[in-house]
Protein backbone atom coordinates (compact mmCIF):
# COMPACT_ATOMS: atom_id res chain seq x y z
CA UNK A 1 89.85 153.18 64.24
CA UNK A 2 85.94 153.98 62.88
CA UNK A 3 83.61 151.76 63.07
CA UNK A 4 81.74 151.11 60.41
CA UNK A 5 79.06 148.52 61.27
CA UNK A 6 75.71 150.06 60.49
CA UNK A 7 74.05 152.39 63.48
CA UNK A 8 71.97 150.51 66.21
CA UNK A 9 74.01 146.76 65.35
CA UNK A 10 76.28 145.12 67.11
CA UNK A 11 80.18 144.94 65.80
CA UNK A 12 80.22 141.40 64.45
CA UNK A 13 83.87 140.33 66.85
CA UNK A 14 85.01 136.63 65.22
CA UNK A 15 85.14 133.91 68.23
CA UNK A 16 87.06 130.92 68.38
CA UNK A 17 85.84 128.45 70.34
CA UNK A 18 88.82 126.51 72.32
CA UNK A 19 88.17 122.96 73.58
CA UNK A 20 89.10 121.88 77.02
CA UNK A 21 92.08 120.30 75.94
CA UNK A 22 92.71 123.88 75.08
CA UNK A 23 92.32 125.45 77.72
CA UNK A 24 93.76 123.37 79.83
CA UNK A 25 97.22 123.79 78.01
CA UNK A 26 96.43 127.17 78.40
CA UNK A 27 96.17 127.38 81.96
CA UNK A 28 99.21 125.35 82.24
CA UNK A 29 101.27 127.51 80.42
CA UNK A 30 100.04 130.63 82.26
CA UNK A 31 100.98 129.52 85.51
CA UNK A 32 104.28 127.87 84.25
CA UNK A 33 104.68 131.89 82.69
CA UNK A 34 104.08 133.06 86.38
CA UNK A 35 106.16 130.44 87.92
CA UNK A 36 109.40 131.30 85.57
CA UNK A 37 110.19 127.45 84.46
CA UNK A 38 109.07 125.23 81.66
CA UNK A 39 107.28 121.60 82.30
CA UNK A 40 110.36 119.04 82.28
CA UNK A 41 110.09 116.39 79.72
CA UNK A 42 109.77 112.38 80.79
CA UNK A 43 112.90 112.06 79.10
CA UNK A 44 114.70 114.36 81.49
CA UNK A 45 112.78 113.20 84.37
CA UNK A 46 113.76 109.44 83.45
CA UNK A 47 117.38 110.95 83.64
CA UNK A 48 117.41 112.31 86.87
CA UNK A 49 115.89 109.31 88.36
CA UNK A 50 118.58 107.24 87.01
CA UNK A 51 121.35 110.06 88.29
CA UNK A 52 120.14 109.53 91.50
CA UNK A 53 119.27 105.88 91.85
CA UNK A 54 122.67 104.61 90.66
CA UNK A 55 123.77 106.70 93.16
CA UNK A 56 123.08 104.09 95.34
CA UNK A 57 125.19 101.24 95.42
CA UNK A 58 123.22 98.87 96.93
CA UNK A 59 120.66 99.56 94.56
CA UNK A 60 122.56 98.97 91.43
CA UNK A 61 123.70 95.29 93.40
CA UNK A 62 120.02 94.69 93.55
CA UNK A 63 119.39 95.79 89.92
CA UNK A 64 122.47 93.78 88.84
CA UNK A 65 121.44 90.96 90.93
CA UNK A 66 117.42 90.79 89.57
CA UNK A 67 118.96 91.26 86.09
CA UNK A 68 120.28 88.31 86.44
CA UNK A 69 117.33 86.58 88.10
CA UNK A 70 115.25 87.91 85.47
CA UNK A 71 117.47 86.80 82.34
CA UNK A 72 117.76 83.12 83.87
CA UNK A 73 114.16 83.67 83.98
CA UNK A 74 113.24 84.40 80.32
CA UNK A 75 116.27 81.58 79.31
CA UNK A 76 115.33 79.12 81.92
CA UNK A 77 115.24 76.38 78.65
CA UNK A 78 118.49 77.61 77.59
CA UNK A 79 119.95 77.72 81.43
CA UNK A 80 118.60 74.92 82.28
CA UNK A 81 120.35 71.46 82.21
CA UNK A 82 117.15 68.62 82.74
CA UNK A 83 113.08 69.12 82.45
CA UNK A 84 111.76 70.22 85.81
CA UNK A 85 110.17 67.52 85.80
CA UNK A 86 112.64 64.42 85.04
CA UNK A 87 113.37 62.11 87.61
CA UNK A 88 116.73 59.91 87.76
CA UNK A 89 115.95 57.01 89.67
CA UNK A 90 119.53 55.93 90.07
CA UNK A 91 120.32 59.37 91.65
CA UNK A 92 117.76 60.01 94.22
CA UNK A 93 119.12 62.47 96.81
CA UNK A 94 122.28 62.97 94.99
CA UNK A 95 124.44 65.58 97.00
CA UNK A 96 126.09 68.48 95.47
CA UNK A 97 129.14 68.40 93.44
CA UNK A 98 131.44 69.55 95.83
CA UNK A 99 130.53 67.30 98.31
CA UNK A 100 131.80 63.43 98.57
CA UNK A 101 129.23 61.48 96.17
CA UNK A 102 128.35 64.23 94.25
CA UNK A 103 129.16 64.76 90.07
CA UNK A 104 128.90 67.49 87.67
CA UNK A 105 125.86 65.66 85.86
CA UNK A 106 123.52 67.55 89.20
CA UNK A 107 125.94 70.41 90.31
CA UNK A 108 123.40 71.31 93.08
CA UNK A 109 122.29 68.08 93.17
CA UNK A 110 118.91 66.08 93.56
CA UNK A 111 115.32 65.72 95.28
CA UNK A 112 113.75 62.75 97.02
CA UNK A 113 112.55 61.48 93.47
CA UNK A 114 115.90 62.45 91.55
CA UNK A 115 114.84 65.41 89.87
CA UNK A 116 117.72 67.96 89.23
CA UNK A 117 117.43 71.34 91.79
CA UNK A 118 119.19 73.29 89.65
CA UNK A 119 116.68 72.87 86.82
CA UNK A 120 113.82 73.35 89.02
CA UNK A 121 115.20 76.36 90.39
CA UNK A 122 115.49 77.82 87.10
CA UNK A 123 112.07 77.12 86.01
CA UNK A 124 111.24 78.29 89.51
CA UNK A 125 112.23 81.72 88.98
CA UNK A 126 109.35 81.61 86.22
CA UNK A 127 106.98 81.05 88.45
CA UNK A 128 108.12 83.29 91.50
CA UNK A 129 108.61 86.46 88.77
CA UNK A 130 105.35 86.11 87.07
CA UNK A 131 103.62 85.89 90.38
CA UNK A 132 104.80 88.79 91.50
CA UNK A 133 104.06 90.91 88.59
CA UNK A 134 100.83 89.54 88.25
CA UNK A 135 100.18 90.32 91.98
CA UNK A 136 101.76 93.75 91.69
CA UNK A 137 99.54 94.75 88.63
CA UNK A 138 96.02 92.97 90.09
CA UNK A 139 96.79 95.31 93.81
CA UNK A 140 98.04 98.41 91.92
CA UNK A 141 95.52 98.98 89.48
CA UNK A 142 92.50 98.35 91.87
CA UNK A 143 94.00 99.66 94.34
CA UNK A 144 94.92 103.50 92.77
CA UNK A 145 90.86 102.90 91.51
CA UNK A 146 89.43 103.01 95.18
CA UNK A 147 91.94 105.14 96.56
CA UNK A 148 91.79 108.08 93.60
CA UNK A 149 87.56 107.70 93.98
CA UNK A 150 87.95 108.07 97.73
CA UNK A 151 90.20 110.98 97.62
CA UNK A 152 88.85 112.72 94.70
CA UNK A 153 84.78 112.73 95.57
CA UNK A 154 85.72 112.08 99.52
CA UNK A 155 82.44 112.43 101.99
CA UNK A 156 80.32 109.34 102.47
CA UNK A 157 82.61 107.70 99.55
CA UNK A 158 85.49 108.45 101.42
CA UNK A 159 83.91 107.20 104.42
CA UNK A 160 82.49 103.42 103.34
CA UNK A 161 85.75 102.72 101.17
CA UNK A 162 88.04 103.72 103.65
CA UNK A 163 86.41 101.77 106.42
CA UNK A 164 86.23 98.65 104.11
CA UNK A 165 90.55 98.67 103.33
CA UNK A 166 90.45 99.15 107.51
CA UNK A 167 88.67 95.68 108.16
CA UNK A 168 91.09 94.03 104.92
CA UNK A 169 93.83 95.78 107.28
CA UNK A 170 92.96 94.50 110.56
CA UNK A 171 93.89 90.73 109.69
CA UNK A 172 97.29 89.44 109.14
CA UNK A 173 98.06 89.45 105.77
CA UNK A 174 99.05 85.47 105.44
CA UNK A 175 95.84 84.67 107.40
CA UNK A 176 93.46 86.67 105.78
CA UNK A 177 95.52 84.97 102.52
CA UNK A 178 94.99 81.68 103.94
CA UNK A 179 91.54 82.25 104.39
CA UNK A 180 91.02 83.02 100.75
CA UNK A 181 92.31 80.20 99.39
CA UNK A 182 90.39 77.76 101.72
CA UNK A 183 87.34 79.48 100.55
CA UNK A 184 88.90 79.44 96.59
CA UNK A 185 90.58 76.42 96.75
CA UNK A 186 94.08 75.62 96.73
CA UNK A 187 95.52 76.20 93.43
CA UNK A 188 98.41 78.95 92.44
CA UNK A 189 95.55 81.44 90.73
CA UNK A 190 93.86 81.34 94.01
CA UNK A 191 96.73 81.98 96.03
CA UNK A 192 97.42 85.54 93.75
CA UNK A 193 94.49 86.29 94.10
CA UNK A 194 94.36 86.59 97.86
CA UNK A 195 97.72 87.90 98.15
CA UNK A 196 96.61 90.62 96.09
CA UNK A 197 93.40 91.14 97.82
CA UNK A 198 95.49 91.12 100.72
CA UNK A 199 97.61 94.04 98.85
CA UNK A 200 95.23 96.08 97.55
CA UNK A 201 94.55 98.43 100.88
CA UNK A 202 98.10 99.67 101.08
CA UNK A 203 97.91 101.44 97.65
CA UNK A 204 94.37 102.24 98.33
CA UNK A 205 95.42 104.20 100.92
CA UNK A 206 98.73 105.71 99.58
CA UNK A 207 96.50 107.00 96.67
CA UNK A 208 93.58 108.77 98.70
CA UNK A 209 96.82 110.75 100.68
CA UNK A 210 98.43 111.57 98.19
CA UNK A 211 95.03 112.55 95.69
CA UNK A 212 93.79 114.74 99.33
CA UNK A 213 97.27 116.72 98.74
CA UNK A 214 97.07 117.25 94.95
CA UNK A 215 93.53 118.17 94.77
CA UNK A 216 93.76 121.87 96.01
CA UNK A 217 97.15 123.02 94.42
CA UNK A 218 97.22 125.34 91.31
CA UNK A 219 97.59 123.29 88.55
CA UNK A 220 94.40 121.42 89.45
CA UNK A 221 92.17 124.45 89.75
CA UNK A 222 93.73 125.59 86.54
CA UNK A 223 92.31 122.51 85.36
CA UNK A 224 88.94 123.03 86.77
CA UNK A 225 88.23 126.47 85.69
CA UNK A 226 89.25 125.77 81.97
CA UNK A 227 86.18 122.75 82.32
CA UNK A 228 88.35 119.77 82.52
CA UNK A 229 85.74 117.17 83.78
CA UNK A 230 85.92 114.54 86.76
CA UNK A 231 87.62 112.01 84.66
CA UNK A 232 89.80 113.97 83.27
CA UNK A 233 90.97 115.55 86.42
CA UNK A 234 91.50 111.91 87.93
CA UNK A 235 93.49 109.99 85.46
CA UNK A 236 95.12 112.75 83.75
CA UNK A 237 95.52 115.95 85.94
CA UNK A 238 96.17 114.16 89.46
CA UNK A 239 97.22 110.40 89.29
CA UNK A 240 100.55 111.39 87.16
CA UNK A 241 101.57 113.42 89.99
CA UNK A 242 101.31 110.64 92.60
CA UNK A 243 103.13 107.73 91.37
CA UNK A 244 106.05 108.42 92.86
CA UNK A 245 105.01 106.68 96.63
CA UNK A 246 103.23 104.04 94.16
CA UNK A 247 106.03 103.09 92.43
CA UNK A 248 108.10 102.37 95.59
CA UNK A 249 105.03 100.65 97.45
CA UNK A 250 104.78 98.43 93.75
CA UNK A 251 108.85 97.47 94.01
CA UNK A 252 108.32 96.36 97.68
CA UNK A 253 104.95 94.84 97.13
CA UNK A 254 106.82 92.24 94.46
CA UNK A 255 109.11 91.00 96.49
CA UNK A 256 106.70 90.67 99.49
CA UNK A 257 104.80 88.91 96.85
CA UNK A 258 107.26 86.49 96.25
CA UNK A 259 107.76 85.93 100.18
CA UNK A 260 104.09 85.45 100.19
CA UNK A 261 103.48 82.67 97.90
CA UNK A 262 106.21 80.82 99.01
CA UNK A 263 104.88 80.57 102.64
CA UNK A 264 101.26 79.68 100.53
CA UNK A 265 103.36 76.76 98.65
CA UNK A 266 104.80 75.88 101.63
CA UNK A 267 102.04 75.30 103.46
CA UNK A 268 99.88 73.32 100.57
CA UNK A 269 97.25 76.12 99.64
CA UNK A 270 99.69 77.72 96.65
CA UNK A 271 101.43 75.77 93.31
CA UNK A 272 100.94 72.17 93.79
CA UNK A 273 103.41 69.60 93.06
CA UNK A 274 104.71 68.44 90.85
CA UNK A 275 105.14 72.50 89.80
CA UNK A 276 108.45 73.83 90.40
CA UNK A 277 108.14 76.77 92.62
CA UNK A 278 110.53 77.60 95.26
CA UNK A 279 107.71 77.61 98.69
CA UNK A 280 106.82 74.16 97.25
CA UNK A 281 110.17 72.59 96.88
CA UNK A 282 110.35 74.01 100.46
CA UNK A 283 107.11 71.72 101.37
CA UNK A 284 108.41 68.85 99.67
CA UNK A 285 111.63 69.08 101.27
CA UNK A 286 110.91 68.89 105.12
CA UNK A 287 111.21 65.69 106.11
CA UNK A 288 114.98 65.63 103.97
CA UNK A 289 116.05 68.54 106.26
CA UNK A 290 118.93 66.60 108.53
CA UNK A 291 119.71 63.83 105.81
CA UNK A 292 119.84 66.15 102.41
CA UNK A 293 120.34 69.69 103.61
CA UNK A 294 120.48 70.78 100.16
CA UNK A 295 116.70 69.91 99.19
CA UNK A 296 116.09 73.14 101.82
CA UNK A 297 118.76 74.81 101.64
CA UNK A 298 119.15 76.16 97.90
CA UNK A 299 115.19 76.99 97.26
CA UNK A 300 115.49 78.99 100.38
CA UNK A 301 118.31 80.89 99.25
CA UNK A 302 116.69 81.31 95.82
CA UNK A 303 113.68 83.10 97.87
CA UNK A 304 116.07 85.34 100.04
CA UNK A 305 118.57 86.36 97.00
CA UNK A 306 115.50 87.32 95.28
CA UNK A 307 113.56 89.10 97.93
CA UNK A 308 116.79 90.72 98.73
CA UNK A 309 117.65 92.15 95.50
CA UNK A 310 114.11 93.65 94.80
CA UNK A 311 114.43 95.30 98.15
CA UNK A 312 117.41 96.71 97.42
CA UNK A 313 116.12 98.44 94.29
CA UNK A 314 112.72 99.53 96.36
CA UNK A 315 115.16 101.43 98.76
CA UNK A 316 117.13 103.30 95.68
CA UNK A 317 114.02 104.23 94.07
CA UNK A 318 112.55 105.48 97.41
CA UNK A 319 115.49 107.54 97.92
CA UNK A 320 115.92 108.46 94.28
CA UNK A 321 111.60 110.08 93.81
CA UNK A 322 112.14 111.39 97.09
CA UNK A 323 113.36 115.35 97.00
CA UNK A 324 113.97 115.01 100.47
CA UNK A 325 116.66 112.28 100.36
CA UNK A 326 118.31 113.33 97.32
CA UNK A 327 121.90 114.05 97.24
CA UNK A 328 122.61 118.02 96.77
């Protein structure tokens, strides 16, 4: 082919100018050409972790089981037969049903002050669910911040945040808990945030790992060359590609959450009375122990179901993101 730009010029050669979103995509697909697969959608993703967590029969117990807890939850007017809050003065310690003395009006019967366990159970699980979200959410999202700076720009970053989760780490998570609220004040906000305070190093440091092991592989240096910038590389290149040891520490962080703030109420520095969460029924209830061993006995059970069933589905989802544990 003759060229017919005009002697001593340069051939004018049209250039398109790609942005890094661009050339990111185009890196990806490159390697993805070398590699001899295509990226698998969320969809499909979301399909094999469900193939392989209800696998698990314990974990679908535990997911059937929190279901529950969870619909009771959201319903707790419907569910419920009393206010929280009501007291029945003419049936103060009432015992169970089933037991001699007991009626249908208070199936699990009543408190010191007459107010109906079974309702404040139900409104319980209100507050013992919300708390552990709320603690979840406050831990995880601070937490993946400190530990995707440390591991991403490492050095003397590295160095001071790392050293700061350490001292967090070397108290005893209920002390250092116990601590906070002193200093705060008792009150249930207080008590969630320590607890999550108290949370916050464990995904601080299951971030920075698992950032240190991402940071070098192909797709990242893909990302690099075709001018993604330090943001971008963070949140968007990295982070997706280590939630899976998040997501697991998240499922067990709830229900040692729950656990948490119970021992808090228990002791006086979480929910004050007259609110009806489980840790403070337990508080309320000590001294009715031998005479009314239902004012203990059904919060505490409420607190282990609970705790038990969100374990359960930590331990199918572990076993589920993990490649290692999957069933061939």
């Amino acid at each position: 082919m003759t060229d017919t730009s005009p002697a001593g010029t340069t051939p004018k050669v049209d250039k398109q100018v790609s942005t890094p979103d661009e050339r990111t995509k185009n890196a990806a697909a490159d390697v993805s050409r070398e590699v001899g697969y295509a990226p698998t959608t969320r969809l499909e993703m979301a399909l094999e972790l469900w193939h392989y967590f209800r696998q698990n029969q314990g974990a679908m117990l535990g997911l059937a089981v929190f279901g529950a807890i969870v619909t009771v939850a959201v319903f707790a007017g419907v569910f419920a037969p009393y206010p929280p809050n009501e007291q029945y003065r003419d049936a103060l310690l009432a015992p169970p049903m089933w037991q001699e003395g007991g009626s249908l009006s208070f199936i699990l019967g009543t408190d010191a002050v007459g107010r109906d366990i079974l309702s404040r159970l139900i409104h319980g699980a209100r507050y013992s669910l919300f708390i552990g979200i709320i603690v979840v959410m406050i831990s995880l999202v601070s937490g993946i911040f400190v530990g995707l700076v440390a591991g991403y720009f490492r050095g003397w970053v590295d160095t001071l945040i790392m050293r700061v989760m350490d001292v967090i780490l070397a108290f005893p998570s209920l002390l250092l808990a116990l601590v906070l609220v002193a200093i705060l004040g008792p009150s249930l906000m207080n008590a969630m945030i320590a607890i999550a305070i108290v949370y916050q190093p464990h995904f601080a440091r299951l971030t920075r790992a698992a950032v240190m092991s991402e940071y070098n592989r192909d797709y990242v240096t893909s990302a690099r060359l075709a001018g993604a910038g330090h943001l971008r590389l963070m949140f968007l290149t990295i982070l997706p590609n280590c939630l899976a040891p998040l997501i697991v520490q998240g499922t067990l962080s709830f229900s040692n959450a729950i656990l948490d703030i119970a021992a808090l109420g228990f002791l006086g520095m979480g929910a004050q009375p007259p609110t009806p969460e489980w840790g403070t029924m337990l508080a309320e209830a000590r001294e009715f122990i031998l005479r009314a061993w239902w004012v203990v006995t059904f919060p505490g059970l409420a607190i282990l179901i609970t705790v038990l069933a969100i374990n359960l589905m930590g331990d199918g989802m572990r076993d589920a993101l993990d490649p290692k544990l999957k069933k061939s």
